[in-house]
Structure formats: structure tokens, C-alpha cells
PDB file of N, CA and C in Angstrom:
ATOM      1  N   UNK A   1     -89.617  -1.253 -68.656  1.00  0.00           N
ATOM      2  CA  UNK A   1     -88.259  -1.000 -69.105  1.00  0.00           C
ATOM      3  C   UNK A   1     -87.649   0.191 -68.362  1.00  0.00           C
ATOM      4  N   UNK A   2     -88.478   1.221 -68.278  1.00  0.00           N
ATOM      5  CA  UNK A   2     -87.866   2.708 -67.770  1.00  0.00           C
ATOM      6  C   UNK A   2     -87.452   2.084 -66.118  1.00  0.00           C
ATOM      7  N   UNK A   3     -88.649   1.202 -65.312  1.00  0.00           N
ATOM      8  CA  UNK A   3     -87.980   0.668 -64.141  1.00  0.00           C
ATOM      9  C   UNK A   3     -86.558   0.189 -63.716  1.00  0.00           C
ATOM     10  N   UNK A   4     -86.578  -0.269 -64.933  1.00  0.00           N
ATOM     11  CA  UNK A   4     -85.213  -1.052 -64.505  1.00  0.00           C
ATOM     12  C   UNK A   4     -83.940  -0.284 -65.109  1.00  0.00           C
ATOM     13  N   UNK A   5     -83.766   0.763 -66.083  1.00  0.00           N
ATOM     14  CA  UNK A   5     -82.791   1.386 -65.919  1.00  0.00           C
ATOM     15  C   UNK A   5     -82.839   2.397 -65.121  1.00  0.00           C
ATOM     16  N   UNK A   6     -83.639   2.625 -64.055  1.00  0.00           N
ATOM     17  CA  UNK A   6     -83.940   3.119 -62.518  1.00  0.00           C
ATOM     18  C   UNK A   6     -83.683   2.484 -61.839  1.00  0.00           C
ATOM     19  N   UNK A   7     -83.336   1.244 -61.403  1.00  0.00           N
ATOM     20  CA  UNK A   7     -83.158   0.253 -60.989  1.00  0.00           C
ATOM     21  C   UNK A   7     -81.844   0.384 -61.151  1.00  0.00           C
ATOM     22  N   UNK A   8     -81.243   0.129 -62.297  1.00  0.00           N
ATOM     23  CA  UNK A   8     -79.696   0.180 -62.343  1.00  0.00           C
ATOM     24  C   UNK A   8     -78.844   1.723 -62.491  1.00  0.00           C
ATOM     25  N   UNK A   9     -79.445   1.853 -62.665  1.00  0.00           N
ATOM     26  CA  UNK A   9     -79.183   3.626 -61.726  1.00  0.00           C
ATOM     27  C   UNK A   9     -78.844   3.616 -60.747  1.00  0.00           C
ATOM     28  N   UNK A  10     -79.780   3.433 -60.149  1.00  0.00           N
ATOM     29  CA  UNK A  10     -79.600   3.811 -58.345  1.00  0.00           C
ATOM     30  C   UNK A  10     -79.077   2.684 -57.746  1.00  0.00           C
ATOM     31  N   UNK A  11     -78.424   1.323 -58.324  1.00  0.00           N
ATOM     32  CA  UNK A  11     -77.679   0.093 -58.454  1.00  0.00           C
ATOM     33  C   UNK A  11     -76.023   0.618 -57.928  1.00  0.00           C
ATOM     34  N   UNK A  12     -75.965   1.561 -59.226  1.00  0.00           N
ATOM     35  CA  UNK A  12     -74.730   2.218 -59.601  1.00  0.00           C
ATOM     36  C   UNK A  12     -74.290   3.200 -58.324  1.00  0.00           C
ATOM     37  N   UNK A  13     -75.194   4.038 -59.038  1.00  0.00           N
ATOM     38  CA  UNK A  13     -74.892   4.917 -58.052  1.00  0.00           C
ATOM     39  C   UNK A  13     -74.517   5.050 -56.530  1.00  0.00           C
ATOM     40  N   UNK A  14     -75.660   3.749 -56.155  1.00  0.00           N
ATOM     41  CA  UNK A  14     -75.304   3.181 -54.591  1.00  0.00           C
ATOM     42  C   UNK A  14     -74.001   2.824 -54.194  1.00  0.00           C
ATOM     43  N   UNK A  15     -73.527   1.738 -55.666  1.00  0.00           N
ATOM     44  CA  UNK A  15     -72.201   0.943 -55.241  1.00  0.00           C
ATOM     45  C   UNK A  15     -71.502   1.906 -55.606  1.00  0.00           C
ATOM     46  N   UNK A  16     -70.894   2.897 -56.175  1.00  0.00           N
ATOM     47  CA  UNK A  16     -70.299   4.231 -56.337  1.00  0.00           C
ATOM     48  C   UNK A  16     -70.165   4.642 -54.863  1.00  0.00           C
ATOM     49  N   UNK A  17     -71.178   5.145 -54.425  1.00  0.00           N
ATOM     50  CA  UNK A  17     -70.990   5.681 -52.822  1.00  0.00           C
ATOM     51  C   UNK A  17     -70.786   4.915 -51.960  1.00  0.00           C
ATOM     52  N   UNK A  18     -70.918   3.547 -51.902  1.00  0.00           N
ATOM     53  CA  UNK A  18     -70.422   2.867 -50.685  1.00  0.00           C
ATOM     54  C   UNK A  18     -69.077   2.914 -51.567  1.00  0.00           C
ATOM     55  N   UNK A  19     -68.549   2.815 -52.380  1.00  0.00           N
ATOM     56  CA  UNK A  19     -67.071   2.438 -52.499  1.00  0.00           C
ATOM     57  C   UNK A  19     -66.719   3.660 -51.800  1.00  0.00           C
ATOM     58  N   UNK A  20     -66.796   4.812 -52.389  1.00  0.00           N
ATOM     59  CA  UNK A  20     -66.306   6.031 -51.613  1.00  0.00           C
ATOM     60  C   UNK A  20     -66.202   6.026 -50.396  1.00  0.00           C
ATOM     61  N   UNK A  21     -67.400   5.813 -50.024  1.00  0.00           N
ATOM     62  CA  UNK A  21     -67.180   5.600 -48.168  1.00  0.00           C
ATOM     63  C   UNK A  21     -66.502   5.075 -47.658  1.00  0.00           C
ATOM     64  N   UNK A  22     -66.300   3.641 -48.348  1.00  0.00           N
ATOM     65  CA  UNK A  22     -65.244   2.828 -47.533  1.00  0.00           C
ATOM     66  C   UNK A  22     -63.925   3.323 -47.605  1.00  0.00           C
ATOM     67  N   UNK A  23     -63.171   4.003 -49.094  1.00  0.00           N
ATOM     68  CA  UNK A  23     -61.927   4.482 -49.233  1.00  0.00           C
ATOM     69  C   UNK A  23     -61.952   5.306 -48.308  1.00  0.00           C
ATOM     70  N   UNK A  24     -62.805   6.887 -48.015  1.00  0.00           N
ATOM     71  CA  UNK A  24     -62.591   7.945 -47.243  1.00  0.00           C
ATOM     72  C   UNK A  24     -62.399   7.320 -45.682  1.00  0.00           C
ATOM     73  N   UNK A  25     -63.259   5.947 -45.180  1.00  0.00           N
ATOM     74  CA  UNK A  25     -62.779   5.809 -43.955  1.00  0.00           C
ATOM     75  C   UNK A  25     -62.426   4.673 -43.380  1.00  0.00           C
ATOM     76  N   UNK A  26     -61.709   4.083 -44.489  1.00  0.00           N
ATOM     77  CA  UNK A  26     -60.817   3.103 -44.186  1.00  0.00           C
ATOM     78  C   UNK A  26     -59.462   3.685 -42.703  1.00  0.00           C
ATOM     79  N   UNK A  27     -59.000   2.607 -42.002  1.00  0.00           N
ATOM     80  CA  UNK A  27     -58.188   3.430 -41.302  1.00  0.00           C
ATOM     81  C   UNK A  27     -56.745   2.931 -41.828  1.00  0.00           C
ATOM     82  N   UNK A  28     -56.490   2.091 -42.962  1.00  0.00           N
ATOM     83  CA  UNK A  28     -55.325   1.821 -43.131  1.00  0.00           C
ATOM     84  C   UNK A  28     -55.299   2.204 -44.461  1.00  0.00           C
ATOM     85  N   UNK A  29     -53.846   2.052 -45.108  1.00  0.00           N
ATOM     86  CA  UNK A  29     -53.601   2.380 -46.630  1.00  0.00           C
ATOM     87  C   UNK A  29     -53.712   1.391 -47.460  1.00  0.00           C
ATOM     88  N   UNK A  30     -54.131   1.304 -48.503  1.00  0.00           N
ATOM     89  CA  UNK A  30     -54.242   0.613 -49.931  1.00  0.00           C
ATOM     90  C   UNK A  30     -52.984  -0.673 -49.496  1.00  0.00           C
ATOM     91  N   UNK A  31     -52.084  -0.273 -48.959  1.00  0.00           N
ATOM     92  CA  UNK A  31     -50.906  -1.206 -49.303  1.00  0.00           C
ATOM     93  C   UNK A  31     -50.960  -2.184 -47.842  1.00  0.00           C
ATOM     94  N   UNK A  32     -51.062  -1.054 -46.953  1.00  0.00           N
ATOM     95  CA  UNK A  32     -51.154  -1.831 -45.200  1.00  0.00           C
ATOM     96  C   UNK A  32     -52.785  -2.738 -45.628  1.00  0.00           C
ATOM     97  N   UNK A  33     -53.656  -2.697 -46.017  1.00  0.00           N
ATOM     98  CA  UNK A  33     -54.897  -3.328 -46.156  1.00  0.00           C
ATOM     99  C   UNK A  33     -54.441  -4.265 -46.726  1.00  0.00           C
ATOM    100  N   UNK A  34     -54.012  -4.315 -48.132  1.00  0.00           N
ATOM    101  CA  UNK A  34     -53.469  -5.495 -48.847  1.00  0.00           C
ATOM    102  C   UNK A  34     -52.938  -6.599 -47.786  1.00  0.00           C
ATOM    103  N   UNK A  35     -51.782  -6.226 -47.127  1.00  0.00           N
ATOM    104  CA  UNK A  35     -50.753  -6.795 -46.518  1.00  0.00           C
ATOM    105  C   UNK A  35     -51.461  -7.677 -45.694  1.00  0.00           C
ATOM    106  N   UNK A  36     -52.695  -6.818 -45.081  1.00  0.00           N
ATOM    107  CA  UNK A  36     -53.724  -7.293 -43.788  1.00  0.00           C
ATOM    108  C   UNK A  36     -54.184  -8.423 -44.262  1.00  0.00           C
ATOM    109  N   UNK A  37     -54.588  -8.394 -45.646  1.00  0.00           N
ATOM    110  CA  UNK A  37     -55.928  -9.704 -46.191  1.00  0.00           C
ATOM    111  C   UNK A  37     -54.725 -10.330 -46.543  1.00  0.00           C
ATOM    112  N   UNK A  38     -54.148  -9.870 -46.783  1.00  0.00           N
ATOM    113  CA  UNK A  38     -53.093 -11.625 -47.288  1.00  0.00           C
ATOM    114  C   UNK A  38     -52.490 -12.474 -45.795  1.00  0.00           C
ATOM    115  N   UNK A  39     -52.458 -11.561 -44.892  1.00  0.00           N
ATOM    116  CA  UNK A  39     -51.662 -12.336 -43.587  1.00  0.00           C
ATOM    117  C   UNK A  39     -52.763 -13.491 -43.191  1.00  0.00           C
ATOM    118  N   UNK A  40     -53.874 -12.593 -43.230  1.00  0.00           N
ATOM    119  CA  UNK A  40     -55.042 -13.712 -42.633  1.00  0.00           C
ATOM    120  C   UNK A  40     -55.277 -14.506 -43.772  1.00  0.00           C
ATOM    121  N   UNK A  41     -55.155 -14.224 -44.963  1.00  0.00           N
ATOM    122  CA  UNK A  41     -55.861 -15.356 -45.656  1.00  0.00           C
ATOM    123  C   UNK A  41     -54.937 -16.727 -45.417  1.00  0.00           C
ATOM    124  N   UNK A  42     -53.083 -16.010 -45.826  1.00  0.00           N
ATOM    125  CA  UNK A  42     -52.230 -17.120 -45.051  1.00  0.00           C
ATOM    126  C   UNK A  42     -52.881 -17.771 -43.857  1.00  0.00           C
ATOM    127  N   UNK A  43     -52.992 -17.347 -42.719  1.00  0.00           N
ATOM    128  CA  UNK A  43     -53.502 -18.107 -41.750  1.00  0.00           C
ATOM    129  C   UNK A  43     -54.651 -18.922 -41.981  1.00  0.00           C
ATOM    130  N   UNK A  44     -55.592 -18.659 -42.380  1.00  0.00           N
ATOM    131  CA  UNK A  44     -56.518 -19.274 -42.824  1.00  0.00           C
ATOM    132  C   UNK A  44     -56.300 -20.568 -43.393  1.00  0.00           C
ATOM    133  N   UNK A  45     -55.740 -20.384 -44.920  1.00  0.00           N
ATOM    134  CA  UNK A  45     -54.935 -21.450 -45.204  1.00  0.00           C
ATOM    135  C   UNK A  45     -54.008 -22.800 -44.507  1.00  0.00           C
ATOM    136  N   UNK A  46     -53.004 -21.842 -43.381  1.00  0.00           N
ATOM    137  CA  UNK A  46     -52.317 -22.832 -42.273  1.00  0.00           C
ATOM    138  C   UNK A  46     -53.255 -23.349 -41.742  1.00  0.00           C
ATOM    139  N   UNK A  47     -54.080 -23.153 -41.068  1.00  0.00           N
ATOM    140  CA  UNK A  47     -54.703 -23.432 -39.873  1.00  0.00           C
ATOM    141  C   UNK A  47     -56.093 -25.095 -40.792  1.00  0.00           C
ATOM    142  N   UNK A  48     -56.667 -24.707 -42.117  1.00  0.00           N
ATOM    143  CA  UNK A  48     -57.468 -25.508 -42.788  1.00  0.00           C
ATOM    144  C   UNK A  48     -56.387 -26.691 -43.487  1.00  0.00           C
ATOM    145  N   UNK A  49     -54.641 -26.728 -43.193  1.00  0.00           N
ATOM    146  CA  UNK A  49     -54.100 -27.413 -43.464  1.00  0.00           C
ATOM    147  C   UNK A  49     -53.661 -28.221 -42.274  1.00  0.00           C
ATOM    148  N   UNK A  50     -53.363 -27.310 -41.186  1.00  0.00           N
ATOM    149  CA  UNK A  50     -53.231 -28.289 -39.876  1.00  0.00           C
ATOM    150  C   UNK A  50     -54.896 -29.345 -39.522  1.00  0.00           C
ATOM    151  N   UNK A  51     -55.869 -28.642 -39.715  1.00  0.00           N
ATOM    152  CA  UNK A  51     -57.286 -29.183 -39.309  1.00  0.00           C
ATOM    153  C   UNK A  51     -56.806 -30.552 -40.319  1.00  0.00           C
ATOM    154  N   UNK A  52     -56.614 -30.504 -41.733  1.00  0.00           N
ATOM    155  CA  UNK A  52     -56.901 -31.376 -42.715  1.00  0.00           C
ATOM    156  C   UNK A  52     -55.574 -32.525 -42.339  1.00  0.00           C
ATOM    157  N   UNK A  53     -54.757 -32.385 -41.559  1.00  0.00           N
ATOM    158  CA  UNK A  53     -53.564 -32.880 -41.262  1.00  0.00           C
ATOM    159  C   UNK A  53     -53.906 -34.365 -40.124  1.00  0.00           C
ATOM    160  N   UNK A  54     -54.653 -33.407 -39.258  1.00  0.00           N
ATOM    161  CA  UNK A  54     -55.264 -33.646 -37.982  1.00  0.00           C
ATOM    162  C   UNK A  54     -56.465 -35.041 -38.318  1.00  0.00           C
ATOM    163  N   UNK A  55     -57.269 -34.413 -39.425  1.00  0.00           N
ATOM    164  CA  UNK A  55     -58.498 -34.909 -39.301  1.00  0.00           C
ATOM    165  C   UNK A  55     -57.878 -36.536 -40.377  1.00  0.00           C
ATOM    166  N   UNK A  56     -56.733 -36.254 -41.437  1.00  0.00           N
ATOM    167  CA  UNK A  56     -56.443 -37.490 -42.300  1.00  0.00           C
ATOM    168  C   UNK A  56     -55.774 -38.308 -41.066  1.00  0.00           C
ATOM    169  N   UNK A  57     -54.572 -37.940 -40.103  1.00  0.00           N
ATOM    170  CA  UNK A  57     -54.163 -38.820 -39.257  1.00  0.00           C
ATOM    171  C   UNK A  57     -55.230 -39.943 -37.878  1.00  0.00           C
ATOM    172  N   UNK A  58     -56.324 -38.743 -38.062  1.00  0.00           N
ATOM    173  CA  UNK A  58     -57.486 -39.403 -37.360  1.00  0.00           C
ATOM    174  C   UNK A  58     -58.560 -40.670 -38.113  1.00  0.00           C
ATOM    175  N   UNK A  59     -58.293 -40.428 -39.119  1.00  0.00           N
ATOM    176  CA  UNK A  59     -59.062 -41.314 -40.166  1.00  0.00           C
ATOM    177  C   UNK A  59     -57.891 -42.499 -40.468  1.00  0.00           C
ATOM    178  N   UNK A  60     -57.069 -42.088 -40.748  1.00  0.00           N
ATOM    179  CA  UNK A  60     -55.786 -43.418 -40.316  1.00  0.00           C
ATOM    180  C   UNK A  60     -55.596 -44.252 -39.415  1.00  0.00           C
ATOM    181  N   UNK A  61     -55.570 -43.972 -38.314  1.00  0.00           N
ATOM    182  CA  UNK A  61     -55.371 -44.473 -37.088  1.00  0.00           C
ATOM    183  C   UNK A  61     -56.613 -45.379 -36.472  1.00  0.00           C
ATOM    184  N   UNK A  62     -58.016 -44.817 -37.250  1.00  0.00           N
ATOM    185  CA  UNK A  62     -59.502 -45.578 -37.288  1.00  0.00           C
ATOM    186  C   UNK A  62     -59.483 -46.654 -38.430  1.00  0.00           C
ATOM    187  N   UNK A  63     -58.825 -46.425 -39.461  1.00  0.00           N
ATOM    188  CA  UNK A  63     -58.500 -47.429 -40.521  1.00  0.00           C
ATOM    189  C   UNK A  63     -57.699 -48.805 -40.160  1.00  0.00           C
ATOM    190  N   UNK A  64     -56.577 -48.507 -39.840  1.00  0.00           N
ATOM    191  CA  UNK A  64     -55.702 -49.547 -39.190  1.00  0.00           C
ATOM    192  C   UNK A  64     -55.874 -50.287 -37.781  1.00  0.00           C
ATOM    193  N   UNK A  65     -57.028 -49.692 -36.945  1.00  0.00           N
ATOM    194  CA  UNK A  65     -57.693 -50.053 -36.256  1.00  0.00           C
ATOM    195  C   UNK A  65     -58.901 -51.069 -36.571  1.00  0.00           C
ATOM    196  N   UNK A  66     -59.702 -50.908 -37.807  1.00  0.00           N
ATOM    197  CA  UNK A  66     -60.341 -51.800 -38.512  1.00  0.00           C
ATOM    198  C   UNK A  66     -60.155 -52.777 -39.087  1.00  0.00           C
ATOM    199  N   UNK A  67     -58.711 -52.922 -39.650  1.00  0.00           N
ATOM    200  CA  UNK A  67     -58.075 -53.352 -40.267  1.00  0.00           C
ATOM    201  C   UNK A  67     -57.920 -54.500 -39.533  1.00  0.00           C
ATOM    202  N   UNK A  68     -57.422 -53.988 -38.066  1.00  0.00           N
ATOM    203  CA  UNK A  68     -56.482 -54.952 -37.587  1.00  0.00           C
ATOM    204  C   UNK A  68     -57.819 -55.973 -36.605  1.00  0.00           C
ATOM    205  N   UNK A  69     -58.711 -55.984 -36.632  1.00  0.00           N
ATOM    206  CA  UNK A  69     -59.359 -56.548 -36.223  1.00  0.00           C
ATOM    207  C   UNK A  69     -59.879 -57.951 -36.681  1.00  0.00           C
ATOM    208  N   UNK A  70     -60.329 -59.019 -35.975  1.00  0.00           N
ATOM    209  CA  UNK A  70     -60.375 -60.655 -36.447  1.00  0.00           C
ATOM    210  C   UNK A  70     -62.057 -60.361 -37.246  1.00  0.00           C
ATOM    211  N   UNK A  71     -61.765 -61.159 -38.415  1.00  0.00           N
ATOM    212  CA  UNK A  71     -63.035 -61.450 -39.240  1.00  0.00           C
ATOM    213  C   UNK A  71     -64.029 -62.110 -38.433  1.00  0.00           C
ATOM    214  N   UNK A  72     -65.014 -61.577 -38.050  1.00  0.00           N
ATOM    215  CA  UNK A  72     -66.109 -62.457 -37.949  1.00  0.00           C
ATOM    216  C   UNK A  72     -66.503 -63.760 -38.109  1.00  0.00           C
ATOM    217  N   UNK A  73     -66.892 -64.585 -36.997  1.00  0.00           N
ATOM    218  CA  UNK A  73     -66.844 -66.514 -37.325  1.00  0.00           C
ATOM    219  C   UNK A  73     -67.552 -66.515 -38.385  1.00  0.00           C
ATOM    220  N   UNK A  74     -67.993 -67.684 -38.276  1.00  0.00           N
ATOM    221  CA  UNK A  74     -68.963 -68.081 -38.966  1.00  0.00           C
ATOM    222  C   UNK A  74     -70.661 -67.868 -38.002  1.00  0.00           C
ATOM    223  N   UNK A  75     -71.269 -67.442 -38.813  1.00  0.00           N
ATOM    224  CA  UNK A  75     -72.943 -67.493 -38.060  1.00  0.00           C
ATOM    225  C   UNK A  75     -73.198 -68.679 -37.323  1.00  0.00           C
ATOM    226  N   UNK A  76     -73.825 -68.068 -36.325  1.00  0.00           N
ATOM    227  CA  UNK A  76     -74.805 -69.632 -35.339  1.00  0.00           C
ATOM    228  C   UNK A  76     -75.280 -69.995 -35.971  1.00  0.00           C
TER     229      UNK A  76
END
């Protein structure tokens, strides 16, 4: 038992100091950072909507291609 609230101690305490660290040397502000993760996540977003755009018109165009093809005779 005593392990593990040693364990979450030094859990704490760790994630305590890396947070610090990262605030003290971040090189942008709270608000410019924000701004940063949202531009890319936008992009992110565009870009997994053009792929998904791309990849349904490609699956279409293989569909109607199947489609349009003559049934099979009859067996020898």
C-alpha cells in the first residue's frame, strides 16, 4: 500500500513539473498556441475530407464499371 501512494506521488509530482516546463518554455502564448492547434486540426480535417472525397469517387467509378459489364454465359 505505502508503494503505491509513492507511486502516485512521484506520478503527481512528475506531471506537475513537466506541466511547468512546458508553460515556462513554450515559445508562443496561451492564445497564439490555441489558434496554432485549431489551424492544423482544421487542416487535418480538410485534407481527411478531400482523401474521403477522392477515395468515394474512386469506389464509384469501380462500381459502375462492374456494373456495366455483360453477365457471364452460361458454363461449358
Amino acid at each position: 500500500m505505502r508503494r503505491a501512494i509513492f507511486w502516485i506521488y512521484g506520478f503527481l509530482i512528475g506531471g506537475l513539473t513537466g506541466a511547468g516546463l512546458i508553460l515556462l518554455f513554450t515559445p508562443q502564448s496561451g492564445a497564439e498556441l490555441r489558434e496554432t492547434i485549431r489551424a492544423r486540426w482544421q487542416q487535418i480535417l480538410e485534407e481527411g475530407r478531400q482523401a474521403a472525397a477522392q477515395h468515394r469517387a474512386e469506389l464509384e467509378r469501380e462500381l459502375a464499371m462492374l456494373t456495366r459489364r455483360t453477365p457471364p454465359g452460361p458454363p461449358m
